[in-house]
Protein backbone atom coordinates (compact mmCIF):
# COMPACT_ATOMS: atom_id res chain seq x y z
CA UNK A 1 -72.97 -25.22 -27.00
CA UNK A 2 -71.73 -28.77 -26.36
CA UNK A 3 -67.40 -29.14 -25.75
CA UNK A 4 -66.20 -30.70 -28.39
CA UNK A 5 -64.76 -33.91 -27.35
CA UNK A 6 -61.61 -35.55 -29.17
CA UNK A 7 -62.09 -38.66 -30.99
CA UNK A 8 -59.04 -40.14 -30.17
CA UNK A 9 -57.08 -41.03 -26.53
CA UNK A 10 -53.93 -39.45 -25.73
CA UNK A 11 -51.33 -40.75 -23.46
CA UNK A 12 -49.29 -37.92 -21.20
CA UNK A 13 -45.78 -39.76 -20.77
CA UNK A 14 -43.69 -38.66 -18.17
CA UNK A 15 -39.83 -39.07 -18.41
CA UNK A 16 -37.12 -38.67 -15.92
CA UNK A 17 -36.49 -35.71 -14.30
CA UNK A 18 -33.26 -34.40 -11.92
CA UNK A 19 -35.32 -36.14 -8.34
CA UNK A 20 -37.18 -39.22 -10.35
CA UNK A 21 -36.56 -41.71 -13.29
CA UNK A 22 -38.02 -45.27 -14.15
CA UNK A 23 -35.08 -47.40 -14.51
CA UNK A 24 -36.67 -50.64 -15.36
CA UNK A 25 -39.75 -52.37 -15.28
CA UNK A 26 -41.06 -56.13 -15.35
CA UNK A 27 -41.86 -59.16 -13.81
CA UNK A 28 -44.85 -57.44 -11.77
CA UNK A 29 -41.73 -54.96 -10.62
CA UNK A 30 -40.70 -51.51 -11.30
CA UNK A 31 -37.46 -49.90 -10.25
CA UNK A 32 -37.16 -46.57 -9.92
CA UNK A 33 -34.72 -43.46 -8.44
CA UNK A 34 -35.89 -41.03 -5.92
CA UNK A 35 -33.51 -38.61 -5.49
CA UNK A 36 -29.99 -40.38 -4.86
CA UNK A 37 -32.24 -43.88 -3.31
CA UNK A 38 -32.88 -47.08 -5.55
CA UNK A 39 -36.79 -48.01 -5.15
CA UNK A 40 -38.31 -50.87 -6.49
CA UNK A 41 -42.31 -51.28 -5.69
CA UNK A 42 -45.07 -53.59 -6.96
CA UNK A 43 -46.60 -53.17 -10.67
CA UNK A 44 -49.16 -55.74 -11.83
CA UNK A 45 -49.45 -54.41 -15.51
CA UNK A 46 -45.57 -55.16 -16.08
CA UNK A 47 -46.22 -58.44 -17.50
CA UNK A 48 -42.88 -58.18 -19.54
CA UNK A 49 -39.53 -58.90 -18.43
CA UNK A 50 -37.05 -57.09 -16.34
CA UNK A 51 -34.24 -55.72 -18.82
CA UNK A 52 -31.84 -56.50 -15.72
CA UNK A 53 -32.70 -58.16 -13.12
CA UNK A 54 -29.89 -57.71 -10.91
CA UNK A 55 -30.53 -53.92 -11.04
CA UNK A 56 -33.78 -55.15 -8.61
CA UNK A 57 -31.68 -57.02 -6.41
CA UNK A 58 -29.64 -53.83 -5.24
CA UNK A 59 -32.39 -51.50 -4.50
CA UNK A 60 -32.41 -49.32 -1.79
CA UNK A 61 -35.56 -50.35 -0.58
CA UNK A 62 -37.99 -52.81 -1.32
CA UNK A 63 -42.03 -52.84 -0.59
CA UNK A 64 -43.09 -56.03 0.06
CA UNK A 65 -47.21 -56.08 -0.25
CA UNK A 66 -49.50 -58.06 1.75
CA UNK A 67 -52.86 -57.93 0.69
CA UNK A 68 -54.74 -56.18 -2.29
CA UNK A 69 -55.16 -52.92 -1.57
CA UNK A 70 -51.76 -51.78 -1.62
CA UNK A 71 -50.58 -52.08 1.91
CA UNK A 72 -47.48 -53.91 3.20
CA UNK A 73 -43.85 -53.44 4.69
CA UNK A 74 -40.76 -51.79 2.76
CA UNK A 75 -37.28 -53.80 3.43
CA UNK A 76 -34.34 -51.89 3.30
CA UNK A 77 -30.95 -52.62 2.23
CA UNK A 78 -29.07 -50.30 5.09
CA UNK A 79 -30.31 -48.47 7.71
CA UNK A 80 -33.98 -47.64 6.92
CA UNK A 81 -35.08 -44.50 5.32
CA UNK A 82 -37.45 -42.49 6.78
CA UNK A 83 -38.13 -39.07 4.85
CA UNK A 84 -35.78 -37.07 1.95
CA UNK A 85 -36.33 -34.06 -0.22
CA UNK A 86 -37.38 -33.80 -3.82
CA UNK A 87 -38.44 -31.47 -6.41
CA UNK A 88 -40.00 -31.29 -9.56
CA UNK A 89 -39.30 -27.35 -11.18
CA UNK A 90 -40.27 -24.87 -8.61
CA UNK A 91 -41.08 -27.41 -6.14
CA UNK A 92 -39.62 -28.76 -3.39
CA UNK A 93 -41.45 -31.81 -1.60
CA UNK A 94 -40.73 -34.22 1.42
CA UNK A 95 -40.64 -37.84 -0.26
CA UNK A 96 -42.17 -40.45 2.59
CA UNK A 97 -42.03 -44.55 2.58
CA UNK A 98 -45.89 -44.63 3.86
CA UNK A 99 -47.28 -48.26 4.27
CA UNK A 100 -49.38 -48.18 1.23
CA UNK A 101 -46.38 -48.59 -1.27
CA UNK A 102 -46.57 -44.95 -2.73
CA UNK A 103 -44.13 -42.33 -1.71
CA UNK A 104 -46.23 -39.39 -1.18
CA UNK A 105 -46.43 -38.56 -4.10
CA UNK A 106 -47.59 -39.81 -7.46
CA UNK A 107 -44.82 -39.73 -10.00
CA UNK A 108 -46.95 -39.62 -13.27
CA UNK A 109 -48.89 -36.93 -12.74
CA UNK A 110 -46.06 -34.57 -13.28
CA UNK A 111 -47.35 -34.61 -17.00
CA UNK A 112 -50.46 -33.16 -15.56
CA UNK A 113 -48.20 -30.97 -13.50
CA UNK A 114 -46.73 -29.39 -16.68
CA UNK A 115 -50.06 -28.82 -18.38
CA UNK A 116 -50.99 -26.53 -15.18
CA UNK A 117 -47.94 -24.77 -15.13
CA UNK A 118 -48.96 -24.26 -18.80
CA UNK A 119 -52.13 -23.25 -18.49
CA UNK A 120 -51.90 -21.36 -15.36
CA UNK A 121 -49.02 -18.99 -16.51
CA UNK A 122 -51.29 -17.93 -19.60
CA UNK A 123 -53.95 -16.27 -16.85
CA UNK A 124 -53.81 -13.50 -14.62
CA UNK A 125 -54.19 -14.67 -11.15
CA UNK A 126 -56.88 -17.48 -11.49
CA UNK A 127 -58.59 -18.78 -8.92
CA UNK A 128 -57.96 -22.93 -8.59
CA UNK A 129 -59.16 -25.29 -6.41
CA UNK A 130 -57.98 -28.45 -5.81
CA UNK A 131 -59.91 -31.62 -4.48
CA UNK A 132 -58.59 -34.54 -2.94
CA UNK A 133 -54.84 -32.83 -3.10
CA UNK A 134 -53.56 -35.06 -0.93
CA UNK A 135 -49.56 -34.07 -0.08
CA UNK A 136 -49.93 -30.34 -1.79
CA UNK A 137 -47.48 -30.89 -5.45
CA UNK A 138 -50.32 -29.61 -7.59
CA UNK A 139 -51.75 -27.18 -5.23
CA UNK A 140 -47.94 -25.72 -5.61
CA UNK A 141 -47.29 -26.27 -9.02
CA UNK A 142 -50.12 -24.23 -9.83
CA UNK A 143 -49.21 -21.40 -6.63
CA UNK A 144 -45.76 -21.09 -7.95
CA UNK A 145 -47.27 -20.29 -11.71
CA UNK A 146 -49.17 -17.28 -10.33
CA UNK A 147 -52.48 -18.92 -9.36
CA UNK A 148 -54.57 -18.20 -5.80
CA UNK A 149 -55.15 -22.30 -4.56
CA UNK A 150 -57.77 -23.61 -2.81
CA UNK A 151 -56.20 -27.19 -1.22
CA UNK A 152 -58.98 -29.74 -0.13
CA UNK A 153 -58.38 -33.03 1.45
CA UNK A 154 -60.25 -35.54 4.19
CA UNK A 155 -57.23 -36.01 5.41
CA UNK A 156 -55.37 -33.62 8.13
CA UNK A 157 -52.50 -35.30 7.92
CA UNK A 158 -52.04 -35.04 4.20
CA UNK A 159 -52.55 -31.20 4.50
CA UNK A 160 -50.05 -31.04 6.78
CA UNK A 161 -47.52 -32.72 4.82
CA UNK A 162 -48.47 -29.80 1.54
CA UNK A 163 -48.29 -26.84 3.96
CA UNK A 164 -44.62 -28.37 4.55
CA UNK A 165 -44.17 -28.83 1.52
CA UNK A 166 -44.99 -24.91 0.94
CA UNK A 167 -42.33 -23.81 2.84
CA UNK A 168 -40.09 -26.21 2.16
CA UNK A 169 -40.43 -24.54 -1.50
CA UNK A 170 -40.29 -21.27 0.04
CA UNK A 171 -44.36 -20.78 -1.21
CA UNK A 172 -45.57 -20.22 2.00
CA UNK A 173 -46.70 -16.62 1.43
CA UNK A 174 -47.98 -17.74 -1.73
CA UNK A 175 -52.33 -17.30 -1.46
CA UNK A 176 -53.05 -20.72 -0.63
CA UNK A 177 -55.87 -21.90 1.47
CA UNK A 178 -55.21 -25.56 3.46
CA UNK A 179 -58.63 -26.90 4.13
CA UNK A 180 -59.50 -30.19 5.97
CA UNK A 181 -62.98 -31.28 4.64
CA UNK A 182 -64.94 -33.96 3.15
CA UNK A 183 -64.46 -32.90 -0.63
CA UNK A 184 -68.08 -33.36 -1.35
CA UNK A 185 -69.17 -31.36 1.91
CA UNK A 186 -66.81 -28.15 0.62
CA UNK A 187 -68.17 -27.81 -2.80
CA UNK A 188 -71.55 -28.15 -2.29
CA UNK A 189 -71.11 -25.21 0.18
CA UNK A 190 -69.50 -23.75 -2.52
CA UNK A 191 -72.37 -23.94 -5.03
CA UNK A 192 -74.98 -22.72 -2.40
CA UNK A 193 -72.27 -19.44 -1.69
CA UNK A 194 -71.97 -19.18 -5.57
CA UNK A 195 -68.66 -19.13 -5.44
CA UNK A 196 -66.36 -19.05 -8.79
CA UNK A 197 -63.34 -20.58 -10.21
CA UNK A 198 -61.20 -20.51 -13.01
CA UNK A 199 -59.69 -23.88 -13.17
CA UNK A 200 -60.49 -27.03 -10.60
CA UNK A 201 -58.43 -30.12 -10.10
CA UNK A 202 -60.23 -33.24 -9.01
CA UNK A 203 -58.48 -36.32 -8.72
CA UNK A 204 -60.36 -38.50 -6.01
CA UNK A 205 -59.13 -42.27 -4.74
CA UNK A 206 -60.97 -45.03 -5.33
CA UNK A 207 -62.01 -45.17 -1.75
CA UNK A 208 -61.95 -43.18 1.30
CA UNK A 209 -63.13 -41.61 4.03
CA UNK A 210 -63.78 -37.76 5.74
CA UNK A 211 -62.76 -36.11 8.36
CA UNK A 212 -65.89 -37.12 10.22
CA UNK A 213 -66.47 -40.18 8.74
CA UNK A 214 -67.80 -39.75 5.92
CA UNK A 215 -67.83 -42.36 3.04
CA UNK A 216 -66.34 -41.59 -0.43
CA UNK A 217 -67.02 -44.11 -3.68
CA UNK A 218 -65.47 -43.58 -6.75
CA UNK A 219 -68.00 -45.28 -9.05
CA UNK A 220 -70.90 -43.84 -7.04
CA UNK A 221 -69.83 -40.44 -6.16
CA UNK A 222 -67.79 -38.51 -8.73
CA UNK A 223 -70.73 -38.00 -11.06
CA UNK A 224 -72.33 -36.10 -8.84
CA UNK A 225 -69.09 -34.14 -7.52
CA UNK A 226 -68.35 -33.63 -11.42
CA UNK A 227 -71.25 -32.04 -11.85
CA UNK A 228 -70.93 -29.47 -8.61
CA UNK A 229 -67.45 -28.92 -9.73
CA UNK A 230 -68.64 -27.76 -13.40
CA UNK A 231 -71.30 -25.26 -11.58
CA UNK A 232 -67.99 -23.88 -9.68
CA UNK A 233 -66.62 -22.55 -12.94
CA UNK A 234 -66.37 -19.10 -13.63
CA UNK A 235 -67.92 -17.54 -16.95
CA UNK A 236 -64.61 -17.51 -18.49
CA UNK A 237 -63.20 -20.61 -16.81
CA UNK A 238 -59.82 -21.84 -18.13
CA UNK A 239 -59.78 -25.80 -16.81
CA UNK A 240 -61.45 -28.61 -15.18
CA UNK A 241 -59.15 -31.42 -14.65
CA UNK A 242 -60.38 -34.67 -13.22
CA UNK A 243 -58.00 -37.83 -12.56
CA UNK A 244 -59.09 -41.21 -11.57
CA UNK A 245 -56.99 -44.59 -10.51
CA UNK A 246 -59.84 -47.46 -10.85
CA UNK A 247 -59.08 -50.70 -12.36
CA UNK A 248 -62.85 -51.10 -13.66
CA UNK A 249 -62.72 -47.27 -15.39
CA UNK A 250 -61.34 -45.80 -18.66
CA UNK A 251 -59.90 -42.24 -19.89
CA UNK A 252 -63.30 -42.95 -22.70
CA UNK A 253 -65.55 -43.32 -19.53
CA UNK A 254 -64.42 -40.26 -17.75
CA UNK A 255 -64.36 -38.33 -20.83
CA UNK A 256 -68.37 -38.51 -21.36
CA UNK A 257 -69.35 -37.74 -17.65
CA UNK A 258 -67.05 -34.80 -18.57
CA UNK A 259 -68.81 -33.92 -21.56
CA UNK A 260 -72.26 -34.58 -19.29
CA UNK A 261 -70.84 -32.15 -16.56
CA UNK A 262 -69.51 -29.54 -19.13
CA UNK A 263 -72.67 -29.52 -21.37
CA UNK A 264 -73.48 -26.27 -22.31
CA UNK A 265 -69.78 -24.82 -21.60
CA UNK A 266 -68.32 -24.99 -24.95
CA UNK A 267 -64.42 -25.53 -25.00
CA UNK A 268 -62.53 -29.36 -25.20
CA UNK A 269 -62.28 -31.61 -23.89
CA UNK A 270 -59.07 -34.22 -23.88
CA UNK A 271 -59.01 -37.65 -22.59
CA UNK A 272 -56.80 -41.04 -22.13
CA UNK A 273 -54.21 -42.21 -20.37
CA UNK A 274 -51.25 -41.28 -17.78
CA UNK A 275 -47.78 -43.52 -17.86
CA UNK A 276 -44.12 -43.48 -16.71
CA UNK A 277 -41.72 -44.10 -19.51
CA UNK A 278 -38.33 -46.25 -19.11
CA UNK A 279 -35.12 -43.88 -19.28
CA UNK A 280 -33.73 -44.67 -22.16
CA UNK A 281 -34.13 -43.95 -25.77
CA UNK A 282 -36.03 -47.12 -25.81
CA UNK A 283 -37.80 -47.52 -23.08
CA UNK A 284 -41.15 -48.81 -22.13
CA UNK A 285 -43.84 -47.13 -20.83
CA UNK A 286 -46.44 -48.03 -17.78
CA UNK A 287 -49.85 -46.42 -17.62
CA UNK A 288 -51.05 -46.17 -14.72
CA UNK A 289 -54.37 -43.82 -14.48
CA UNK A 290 -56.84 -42.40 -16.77
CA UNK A 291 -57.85 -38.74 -17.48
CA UNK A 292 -59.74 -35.55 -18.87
CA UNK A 293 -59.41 -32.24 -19.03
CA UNK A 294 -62.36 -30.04 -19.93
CA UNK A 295 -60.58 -27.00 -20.99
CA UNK A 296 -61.79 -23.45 -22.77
């Protein structure tokens, strides 16, 4: 039986928690709070205007981009900032100025966040892996509901930075497994073991590259990973979450090479949009990536 796929897109909005907030937002701008620091960073779909302006001009720190791939330099107001601690529920995380204008982490997603904790805490120790998991806040999210993770990235440096962020939320004897691989690689080894999972998290860049090289392309890979991942799924699989930042793709787009990958599973599946909202009663919201969620 086919999943059933929702007509309609949904956006996941995430507000302001304790360690993060969008403050304001236009001009190409946002501003936003990490933890007790004022941050503001470049956003090309805030065409609108700033609500005040001057609020920008006392930021803590500044990224000032060079090119069009999202590197450049952050200016500081004081002395400049090097690393500070967060958390979002159960987690604690080490917030980083990296040269690529993100903070190691990705704000928005903590809507996705909440939908694991959801779904996690309704199972009984599930299995979930988790491709391309980068600095380790879903991988724990999902540990410190009750699941056994599986944490995949290219990137040894990344996995470093989650198994600090483990025990920096005191989830280090949590059942977690840190693997550096090529995501591709470790799930088609997967398939040929016949290994099982109950939920997967997928949420590849646009670009990138493996530990050994290796070549990764959004547009021309993920169909193919989406389609290994589904064959990962246990008979009574709870999730299958995939993410995607890609100027050229849509939550509609990922939604049918969902309902391609998931054909004869049954279940839903859910698709649109991630944004930050504005504090405020008011406020404006930013999206910023695209989803869907297979789910039983």
């Amino acid at each position: 039986m086919p999943p059933r796929l929702n007509p309609s897109p949904e956006t996941l909005v995430t507000r302001a928690w304790a360690d993060y907030a969008l403050l304001d937002s236009g001009g190409g701008r946002k501003l936003e709070r990490y933890g007790r620091f004022t941050v503001v960073r470049p956003e090309p779909q805030c065409f609108w205007s700033p609500r005040d302006p001057s609020a920008f001009d006392a930021a803590d720190a500044v990224f000032d981009p060079t090119d069009e791939d999202e590197s450049g330099r952050w200016r500081f107001a004081g002395n400049p900032i090097d690393t500070f601690p967060l958390a979002w529920r159960d987690v604690r995380f080490t917030s980083r100025f990296t040269p690529f204008r993100h903070l190691a982490f990705f704000p928005e997603q903590a809507a996705n966040w909440e939908w694991l904790d959801g779904r996690v805490r309704t199972l009984r120790k599930p299995k979930v892996l988790n491709l391309f998991g980068y600095t380790g806040v879903a991988s724990l999210a999902c540990a410190a509901a009750g699941a056994e993770v599986t944490h995949v990235d290219a990137s040894k440096k990344s996995v470093a930075w989650a198994r600090e962020n483990a025990e920096l939320s005191g989830l280090s004897d949590k059942p977690i497994r840190w693997i550096v691989e090529d995501c591709r690689k470790y799930v088609a080894r997967e398939v040929r073991r016949g290994s099982k999972y109950d939920g997967i998290i997928l949420d590849p860049p646009k670009y990138g590259r493996g530990p050994t090289g290796e070549v990764w392309r959004l547009f021309e890979d993920l169909p193919g990973l989406l389609k290994d991942c589904a064959a990962l799924l246990s008979d009574d699989a709870s999730f299958l979450l995939l993410n995607a930042y890609a100027a050229r793709i849509s939550g509609l787009s990922l939604s049918h090479m969902m309902a391609e990958a998931t054909a004869d599973r049954g279940g839903t599946i859910d698709w649109g949009e991630l944004a930050l909202a504005e504090d405020g009663p008011d406020g404006r919201s930013i999206g910023l990536s695209f989803f869907a969620r297979w789910s039983a």
